[in-house]
PDB file of N, CA and C in Angstrom:
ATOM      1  N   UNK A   1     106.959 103.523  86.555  1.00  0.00           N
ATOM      2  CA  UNK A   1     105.602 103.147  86.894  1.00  0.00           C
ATOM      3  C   UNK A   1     105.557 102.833  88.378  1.00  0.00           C
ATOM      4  N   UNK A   2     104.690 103.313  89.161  1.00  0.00           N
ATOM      5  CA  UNK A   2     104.067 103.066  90.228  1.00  0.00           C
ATOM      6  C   UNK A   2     103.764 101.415  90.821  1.00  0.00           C
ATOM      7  N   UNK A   3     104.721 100.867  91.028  1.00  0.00           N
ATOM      8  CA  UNK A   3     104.689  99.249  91.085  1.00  0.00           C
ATOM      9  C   UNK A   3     103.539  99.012  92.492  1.00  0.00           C
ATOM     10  N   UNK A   4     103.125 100.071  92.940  1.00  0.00           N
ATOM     11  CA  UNK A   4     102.143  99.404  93.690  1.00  0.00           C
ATOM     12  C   UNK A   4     100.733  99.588  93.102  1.00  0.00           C
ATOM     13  N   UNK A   5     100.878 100.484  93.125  1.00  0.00           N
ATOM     14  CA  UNK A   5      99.544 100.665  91.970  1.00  0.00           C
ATOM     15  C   UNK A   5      98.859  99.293  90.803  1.00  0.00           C
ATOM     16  N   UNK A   6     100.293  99.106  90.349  1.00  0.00           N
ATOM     17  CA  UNK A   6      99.675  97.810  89.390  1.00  0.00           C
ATOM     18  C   UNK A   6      99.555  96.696  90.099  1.00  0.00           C
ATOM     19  N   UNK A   7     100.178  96.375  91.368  1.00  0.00           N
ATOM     20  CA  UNK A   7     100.111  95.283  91.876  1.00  0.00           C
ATOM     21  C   UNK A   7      98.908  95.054  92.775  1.00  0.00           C
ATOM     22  N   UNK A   8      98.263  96.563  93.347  1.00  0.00           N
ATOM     23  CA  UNK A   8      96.998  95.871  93.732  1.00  0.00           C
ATOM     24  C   UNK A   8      95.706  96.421  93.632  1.00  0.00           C
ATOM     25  N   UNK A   9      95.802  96.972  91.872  1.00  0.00           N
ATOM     26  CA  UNK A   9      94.317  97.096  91.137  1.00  0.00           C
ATOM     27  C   UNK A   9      94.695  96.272  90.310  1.00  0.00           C
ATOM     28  N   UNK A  10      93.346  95.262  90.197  1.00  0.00           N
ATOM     29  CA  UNK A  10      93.030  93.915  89.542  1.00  0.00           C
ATOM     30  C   UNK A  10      92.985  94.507  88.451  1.00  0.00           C
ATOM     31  N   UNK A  11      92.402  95.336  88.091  1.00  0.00           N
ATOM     32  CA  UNK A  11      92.546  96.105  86.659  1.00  0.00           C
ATOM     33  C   UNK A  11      93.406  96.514  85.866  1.00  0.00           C
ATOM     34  N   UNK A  12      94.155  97.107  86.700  1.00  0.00           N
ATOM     35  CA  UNK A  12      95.674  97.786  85.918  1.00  0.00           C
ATOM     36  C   UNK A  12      96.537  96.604  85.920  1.00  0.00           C
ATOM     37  N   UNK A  13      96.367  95.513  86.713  1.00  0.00           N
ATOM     38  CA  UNK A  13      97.462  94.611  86.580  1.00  0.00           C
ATOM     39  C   UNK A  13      96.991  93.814  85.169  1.00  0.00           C
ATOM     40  N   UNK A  14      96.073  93.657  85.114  1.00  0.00           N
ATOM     41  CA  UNK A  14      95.303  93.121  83.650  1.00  0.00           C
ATOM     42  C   UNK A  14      96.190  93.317  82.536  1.00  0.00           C
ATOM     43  N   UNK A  15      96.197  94.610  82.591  1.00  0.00           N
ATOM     44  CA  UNK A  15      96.294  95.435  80.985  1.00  0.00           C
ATOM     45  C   UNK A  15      97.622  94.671  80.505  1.00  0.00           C
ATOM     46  N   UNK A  16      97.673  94.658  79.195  1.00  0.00           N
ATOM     47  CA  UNK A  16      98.231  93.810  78.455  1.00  0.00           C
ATOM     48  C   UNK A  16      98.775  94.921  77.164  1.00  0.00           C
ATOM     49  N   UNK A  17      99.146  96.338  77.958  1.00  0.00           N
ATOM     50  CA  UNK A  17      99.775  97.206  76.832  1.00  0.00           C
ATOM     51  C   UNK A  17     101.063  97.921  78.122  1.00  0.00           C
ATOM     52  N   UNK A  18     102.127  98.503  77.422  1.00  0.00           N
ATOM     53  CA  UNK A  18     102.503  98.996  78.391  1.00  0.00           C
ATOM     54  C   UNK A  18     102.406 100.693  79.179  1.00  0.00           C
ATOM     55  N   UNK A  19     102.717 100.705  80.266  1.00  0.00           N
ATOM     56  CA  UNK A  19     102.318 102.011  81.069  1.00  0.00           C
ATOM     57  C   UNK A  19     103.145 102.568  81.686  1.00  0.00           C
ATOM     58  N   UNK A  20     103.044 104.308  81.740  1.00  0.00           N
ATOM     59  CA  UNK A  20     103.944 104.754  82.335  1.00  0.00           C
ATOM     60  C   UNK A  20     103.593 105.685  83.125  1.00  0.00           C
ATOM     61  N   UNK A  21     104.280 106.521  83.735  1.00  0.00           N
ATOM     62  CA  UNK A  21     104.148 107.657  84.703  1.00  0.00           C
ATOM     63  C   UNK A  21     105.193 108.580  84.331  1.00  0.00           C
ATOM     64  N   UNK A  22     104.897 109.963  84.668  1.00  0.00           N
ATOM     65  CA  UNK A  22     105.317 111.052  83.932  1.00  0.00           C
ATOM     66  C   UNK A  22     105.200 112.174  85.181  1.00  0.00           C
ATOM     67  N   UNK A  23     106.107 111.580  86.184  1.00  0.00           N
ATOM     68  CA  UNK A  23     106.389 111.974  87.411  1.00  0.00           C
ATOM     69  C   UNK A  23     107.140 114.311  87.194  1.00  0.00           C
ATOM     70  N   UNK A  24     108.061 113.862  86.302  1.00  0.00           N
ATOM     71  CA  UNK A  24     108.568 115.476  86.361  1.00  0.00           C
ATOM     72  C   UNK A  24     107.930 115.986  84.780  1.00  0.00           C
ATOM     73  N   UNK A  25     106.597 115.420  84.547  1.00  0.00           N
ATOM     74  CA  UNK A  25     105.928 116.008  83.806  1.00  0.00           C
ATOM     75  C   UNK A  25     106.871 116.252  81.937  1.00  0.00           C
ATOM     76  N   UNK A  26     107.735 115.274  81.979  1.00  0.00           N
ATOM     77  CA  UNK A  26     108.385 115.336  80.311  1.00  0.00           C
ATOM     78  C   UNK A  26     107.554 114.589  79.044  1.00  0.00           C
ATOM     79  N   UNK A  27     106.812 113.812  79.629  1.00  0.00           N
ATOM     80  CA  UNK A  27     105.844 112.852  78.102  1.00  0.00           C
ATOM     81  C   UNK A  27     104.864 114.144  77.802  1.00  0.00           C
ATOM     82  N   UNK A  28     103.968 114.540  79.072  1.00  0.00           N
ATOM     83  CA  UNK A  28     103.316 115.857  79.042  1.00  0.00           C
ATOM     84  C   UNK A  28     103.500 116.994  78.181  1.00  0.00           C
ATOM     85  N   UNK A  29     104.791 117.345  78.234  1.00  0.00           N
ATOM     86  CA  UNK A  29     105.286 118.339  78.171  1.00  0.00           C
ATOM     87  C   UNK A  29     105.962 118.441  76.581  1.00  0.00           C
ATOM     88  N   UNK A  30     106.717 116.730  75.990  1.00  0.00           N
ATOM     89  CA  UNK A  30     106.739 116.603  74.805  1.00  0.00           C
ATOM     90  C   UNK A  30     105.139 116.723  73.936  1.00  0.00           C
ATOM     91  N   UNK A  31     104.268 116.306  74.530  1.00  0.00           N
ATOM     92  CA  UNK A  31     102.806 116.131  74.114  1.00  0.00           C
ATOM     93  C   UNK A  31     101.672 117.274  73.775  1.00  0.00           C
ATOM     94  N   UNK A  32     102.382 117.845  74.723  1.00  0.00           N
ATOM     95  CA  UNK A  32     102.170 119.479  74.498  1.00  0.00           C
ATOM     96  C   UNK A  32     100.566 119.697  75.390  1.00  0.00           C
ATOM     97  N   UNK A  33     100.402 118.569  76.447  1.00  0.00           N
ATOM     98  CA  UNK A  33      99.612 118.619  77.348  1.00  0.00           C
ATOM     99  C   UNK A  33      99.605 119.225  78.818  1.00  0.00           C
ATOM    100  N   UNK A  34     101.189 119.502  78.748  1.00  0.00           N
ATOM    101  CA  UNK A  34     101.240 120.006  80.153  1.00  0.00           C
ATOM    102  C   UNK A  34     100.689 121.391  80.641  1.00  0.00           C
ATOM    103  N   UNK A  35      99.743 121.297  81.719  1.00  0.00           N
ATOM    104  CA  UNK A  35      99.472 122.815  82.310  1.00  0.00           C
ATOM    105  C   UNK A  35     100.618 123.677  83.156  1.00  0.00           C
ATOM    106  N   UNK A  36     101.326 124.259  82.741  1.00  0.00           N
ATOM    107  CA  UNK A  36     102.839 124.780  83.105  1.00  0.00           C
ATOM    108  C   UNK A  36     102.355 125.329  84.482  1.00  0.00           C
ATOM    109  N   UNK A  37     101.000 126.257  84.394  1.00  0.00           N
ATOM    110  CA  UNK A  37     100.707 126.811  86.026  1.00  0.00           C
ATOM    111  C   UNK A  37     100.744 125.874  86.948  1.00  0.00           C
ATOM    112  N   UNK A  38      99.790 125.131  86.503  1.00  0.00           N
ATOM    113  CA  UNK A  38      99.332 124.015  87.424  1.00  0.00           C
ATOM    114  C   UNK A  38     100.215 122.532  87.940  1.00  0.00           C
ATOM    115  N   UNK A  39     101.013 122.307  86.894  1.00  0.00           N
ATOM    116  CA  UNK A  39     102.102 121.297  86.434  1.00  0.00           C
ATOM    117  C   UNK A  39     101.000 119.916  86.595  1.00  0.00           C
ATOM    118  N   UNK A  40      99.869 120.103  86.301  1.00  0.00           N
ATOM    119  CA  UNK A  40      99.123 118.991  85.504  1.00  0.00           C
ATOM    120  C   UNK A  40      99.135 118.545  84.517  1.00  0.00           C
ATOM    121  N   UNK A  41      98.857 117.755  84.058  1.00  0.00           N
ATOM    122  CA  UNK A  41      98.038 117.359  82.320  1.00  0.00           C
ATOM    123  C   UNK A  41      97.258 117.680  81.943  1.00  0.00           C
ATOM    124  N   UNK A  42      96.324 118.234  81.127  1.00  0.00           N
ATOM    125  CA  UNK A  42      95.124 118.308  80.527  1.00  0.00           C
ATOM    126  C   UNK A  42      95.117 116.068  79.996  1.00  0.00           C
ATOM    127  N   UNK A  43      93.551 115.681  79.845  1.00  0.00           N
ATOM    128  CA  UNK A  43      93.469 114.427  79.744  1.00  0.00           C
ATOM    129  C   UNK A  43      93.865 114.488  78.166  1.00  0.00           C
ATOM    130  N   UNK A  44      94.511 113.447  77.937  1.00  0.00           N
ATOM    131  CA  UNK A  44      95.017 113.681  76.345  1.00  0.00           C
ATOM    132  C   UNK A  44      95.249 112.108  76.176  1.00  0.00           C
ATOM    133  N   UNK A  45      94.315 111.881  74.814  1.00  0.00           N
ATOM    134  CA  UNK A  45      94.605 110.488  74.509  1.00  0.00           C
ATOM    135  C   UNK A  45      95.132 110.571  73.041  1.00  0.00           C
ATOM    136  N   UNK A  46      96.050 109.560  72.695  1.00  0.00           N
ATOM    137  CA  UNK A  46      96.638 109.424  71.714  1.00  0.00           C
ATOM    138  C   UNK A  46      96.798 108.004  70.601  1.00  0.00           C
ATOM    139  N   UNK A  47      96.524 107.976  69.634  1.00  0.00           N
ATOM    140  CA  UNK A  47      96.902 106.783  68.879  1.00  0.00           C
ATOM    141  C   UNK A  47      98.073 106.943  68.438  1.00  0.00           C
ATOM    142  N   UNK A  48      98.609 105.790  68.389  1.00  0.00           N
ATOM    143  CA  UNK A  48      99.753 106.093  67.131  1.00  0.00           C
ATOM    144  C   UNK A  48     100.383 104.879  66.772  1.00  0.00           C
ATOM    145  N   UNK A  49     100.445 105.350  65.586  1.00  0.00           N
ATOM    146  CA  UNK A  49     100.910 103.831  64.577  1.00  0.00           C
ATOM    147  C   UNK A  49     102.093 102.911  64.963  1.00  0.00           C
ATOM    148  N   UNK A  50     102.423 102.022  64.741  1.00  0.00           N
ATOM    149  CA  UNK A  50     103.779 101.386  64.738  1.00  0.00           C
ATOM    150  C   UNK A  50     105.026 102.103  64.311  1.00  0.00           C
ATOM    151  N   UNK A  51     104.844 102.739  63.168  1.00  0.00           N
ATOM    152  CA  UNK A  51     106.159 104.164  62.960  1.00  0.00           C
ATOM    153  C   UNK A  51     106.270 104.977  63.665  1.00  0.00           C
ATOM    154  N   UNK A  52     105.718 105.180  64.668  1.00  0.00           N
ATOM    155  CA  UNK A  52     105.473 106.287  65.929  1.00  0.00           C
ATOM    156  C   UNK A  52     104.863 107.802  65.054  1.00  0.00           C
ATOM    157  N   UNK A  53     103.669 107.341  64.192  1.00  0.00           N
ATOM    158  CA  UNK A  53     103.294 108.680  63.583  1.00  0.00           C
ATOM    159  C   UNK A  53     101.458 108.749  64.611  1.00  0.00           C
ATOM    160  N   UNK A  54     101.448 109.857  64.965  1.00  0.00           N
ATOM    161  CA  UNK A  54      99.843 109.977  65.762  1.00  0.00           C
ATOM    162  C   UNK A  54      98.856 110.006  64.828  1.00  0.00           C
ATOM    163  N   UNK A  55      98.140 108.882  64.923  1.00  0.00           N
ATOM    164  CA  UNK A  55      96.802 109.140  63.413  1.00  0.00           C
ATOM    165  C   UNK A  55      95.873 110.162  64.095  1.00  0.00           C
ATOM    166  N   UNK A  56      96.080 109.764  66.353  1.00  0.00           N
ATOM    167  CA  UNK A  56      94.588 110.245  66.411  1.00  0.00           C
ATOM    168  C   UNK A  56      94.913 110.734  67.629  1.00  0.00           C
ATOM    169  N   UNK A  57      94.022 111.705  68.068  1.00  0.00           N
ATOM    170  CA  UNK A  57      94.464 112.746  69.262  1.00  0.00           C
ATOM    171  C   UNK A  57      93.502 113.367  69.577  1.00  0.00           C
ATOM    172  N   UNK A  58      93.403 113.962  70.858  1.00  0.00           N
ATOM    173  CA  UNK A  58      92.206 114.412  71.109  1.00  0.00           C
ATOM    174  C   UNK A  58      92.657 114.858  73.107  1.00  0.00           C
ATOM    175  N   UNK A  59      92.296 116.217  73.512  1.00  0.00           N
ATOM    176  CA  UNK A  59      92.793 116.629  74.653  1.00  0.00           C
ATOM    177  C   UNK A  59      91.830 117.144  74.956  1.00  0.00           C
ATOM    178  N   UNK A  60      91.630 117.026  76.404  1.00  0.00           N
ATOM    179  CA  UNK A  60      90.421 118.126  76.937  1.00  0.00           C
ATOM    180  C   UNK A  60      90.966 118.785  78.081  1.00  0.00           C
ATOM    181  N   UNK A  61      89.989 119.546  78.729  1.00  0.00           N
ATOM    182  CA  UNK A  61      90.049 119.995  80.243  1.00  0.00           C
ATOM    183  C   UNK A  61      89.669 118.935  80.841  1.00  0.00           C
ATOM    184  N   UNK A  62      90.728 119.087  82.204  1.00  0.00           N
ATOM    185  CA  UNK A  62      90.417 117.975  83.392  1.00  0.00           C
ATOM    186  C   UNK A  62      88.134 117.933  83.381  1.00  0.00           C
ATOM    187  N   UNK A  63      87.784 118.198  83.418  1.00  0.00           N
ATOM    188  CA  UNK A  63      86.207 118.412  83.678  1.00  0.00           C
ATOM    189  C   UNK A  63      85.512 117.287  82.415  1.00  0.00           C
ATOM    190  N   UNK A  64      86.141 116.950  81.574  1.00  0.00           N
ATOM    191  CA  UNK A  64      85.774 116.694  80.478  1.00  0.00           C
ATOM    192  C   UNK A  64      86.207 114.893  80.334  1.00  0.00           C
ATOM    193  N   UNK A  65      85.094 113.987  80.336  1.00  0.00           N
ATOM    194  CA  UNK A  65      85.628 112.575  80.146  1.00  0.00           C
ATOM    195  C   UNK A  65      85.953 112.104  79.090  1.00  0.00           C
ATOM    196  N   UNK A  66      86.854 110.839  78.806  1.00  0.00           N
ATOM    197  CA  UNK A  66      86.841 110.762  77.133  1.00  0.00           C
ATOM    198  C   UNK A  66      85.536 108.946  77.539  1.00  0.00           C
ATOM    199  N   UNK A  67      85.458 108.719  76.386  1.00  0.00           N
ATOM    200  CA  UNK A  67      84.486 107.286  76.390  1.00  0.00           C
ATOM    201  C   UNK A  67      85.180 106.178  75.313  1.00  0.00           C
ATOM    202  N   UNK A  68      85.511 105.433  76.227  1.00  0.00           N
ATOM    203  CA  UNK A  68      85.611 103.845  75.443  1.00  0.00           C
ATOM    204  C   UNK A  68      85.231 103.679  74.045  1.00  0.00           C
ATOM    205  N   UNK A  69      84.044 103.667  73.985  1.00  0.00           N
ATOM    206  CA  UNK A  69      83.399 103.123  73.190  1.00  0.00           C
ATOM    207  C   UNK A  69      83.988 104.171  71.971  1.00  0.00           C
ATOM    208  N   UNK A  70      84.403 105.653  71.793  1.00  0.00           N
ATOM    209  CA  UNK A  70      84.822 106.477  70.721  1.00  0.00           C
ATOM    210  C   UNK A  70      85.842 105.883  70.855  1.00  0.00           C
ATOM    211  N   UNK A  71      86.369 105.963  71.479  1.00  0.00           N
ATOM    212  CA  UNK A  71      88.221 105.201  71.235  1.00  0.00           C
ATOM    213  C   UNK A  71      88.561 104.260  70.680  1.00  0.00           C
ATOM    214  N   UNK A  72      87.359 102.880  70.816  1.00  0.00           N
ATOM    215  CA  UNK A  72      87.289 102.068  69.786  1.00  0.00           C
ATOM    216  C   UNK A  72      86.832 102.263  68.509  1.00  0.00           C
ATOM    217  N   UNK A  73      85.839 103.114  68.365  1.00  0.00           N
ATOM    218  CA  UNK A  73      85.374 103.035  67.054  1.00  0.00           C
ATOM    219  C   UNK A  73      86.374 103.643  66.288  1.00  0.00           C
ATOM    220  N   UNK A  74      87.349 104.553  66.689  1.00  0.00           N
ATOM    221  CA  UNK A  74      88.257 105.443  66.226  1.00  0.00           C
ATOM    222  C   UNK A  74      89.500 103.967  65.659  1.00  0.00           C
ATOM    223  N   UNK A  75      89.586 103.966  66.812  1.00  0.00           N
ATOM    224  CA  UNK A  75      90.423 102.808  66.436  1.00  0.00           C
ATOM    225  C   UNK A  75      90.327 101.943  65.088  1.00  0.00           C
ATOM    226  N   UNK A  76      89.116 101.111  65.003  1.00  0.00           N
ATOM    227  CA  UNK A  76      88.774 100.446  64.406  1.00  0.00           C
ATOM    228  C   UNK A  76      88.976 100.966  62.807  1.00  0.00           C
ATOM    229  N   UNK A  77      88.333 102.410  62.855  1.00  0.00           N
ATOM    230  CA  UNK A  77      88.302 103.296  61.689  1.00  0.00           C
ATOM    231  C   UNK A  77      89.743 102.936  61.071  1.00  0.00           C
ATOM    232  N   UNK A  78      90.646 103.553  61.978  1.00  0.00           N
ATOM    233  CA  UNK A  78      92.010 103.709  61.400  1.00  0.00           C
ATOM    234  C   UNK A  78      92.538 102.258  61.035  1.00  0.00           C
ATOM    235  N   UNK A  79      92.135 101.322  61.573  1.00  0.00           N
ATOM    236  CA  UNK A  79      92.604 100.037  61.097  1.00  0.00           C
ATOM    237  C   UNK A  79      92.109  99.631  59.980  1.00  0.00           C
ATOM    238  N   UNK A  80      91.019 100.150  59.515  1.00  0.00           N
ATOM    239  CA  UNK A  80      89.903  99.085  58.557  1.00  0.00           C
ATOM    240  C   UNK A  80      90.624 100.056  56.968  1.00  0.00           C
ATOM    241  N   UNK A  81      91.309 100.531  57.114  1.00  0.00           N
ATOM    242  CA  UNK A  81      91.786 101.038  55.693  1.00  0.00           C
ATOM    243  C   UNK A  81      91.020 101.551  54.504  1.00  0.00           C
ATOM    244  N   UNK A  82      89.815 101.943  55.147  1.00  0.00           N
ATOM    245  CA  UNK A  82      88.808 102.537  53.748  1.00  0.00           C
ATOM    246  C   UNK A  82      88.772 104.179  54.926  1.00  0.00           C
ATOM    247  N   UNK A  83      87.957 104.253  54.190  1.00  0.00           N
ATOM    248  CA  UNK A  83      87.884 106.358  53.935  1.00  0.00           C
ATOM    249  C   UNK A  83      86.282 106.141  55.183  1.00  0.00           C
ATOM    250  N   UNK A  84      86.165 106.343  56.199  1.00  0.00           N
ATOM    251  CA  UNK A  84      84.794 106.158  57.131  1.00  0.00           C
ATOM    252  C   UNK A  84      84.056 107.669  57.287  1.00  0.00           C
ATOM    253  N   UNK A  85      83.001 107.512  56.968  1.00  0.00           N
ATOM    254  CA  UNK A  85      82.234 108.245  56.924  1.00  0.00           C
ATOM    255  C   UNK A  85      82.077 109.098  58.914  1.00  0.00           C
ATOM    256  N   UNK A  86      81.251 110.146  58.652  1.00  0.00           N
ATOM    257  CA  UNK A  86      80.652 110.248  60.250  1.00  0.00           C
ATOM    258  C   UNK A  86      79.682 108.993  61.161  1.00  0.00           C
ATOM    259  N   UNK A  87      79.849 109.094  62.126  1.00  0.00           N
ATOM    260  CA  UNK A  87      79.037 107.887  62.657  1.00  0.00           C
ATOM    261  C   UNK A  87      78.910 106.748  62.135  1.00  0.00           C
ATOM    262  N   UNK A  88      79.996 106.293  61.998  1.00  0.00           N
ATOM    263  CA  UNK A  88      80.474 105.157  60.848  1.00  0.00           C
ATOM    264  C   UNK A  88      80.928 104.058  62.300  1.00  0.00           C
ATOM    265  N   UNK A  89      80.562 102.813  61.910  1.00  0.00           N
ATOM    266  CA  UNK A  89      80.710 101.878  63.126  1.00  0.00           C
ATOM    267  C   UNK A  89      81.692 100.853  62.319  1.00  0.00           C
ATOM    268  N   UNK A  90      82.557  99.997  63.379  1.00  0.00           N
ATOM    269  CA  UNK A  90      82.967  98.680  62.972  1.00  0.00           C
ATOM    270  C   UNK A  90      81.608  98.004  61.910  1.00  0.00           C
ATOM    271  N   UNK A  91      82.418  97.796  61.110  1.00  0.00           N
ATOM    272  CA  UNK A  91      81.117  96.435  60.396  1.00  0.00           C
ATOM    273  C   UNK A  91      80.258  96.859  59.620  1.00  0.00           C
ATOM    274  N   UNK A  92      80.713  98.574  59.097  1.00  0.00           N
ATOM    275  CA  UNK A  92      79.906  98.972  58.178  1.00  0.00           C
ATOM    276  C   UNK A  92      80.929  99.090  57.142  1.00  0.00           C
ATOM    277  N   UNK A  93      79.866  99.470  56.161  1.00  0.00           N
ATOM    278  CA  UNK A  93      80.927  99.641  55.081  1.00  0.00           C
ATOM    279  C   UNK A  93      81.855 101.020  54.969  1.00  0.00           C
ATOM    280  N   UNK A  94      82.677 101.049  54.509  1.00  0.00           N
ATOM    281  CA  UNK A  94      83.235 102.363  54.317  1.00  0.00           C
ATOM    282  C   UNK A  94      83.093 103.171  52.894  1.00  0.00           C
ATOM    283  N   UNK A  95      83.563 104.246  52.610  1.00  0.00           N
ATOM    284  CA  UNK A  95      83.440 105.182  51.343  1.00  0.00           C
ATOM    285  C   UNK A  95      84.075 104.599  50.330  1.00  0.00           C
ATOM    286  N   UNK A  96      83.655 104.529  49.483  1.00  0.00           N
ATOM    287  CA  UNK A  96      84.429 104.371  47.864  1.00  0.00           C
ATOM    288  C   UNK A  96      85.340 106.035  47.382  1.00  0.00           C
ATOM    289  N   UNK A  97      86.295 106.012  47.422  1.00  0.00           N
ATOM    290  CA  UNK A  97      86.991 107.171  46.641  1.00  0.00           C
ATOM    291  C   UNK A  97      86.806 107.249  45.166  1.00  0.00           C
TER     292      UNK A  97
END
């Protein structure tokens, strides 16, 4: 990790998960995000459980933003242990099987 970087954005020093950098492009590249021409990333966000299994994934083109607010609700989904419908929010109910 980029120790200056965290040390002087008030933001990144915040975060309270841990972070890395993927300097010769190998997390990328296990992830199956790497642009080999370009030796970029495509933006690729990932969940994944405590067993290291990915519930949730989702990659775009650089052009393309992801939003907070899906990342939580996604989140939330996968935590709340019922079956969630589309456009299903924290604090609703979920599906009966």
């Amino acid at each position: 990790m980029h120790k200056a970087w965290v040390e002087n954005d008030e933001r990144v020093s915040k975060a309270k998960y841990p972070m890395v950098e993927d300097r010769k492009g190998e997390i990328s590249r296990d992830y199956g995000v790497l642009n080999e021409v370009t030796g970029n990333a495509f933006r690729g966000l990932f969940i994944i459980n405590p067993e290291g299994i990915i519930k949730y994934m989702v990659v775009t083109d650089d052009n393309v933003g992801r939003s907070t607010e899906e990342t939580y609700r996604v989140l939330a989904a996968l935590q709340s242990g019922g079956l969630c419908p589309v456009d299903w929010e924290p604090g609703q109910a979920t599906l009966k099987v």
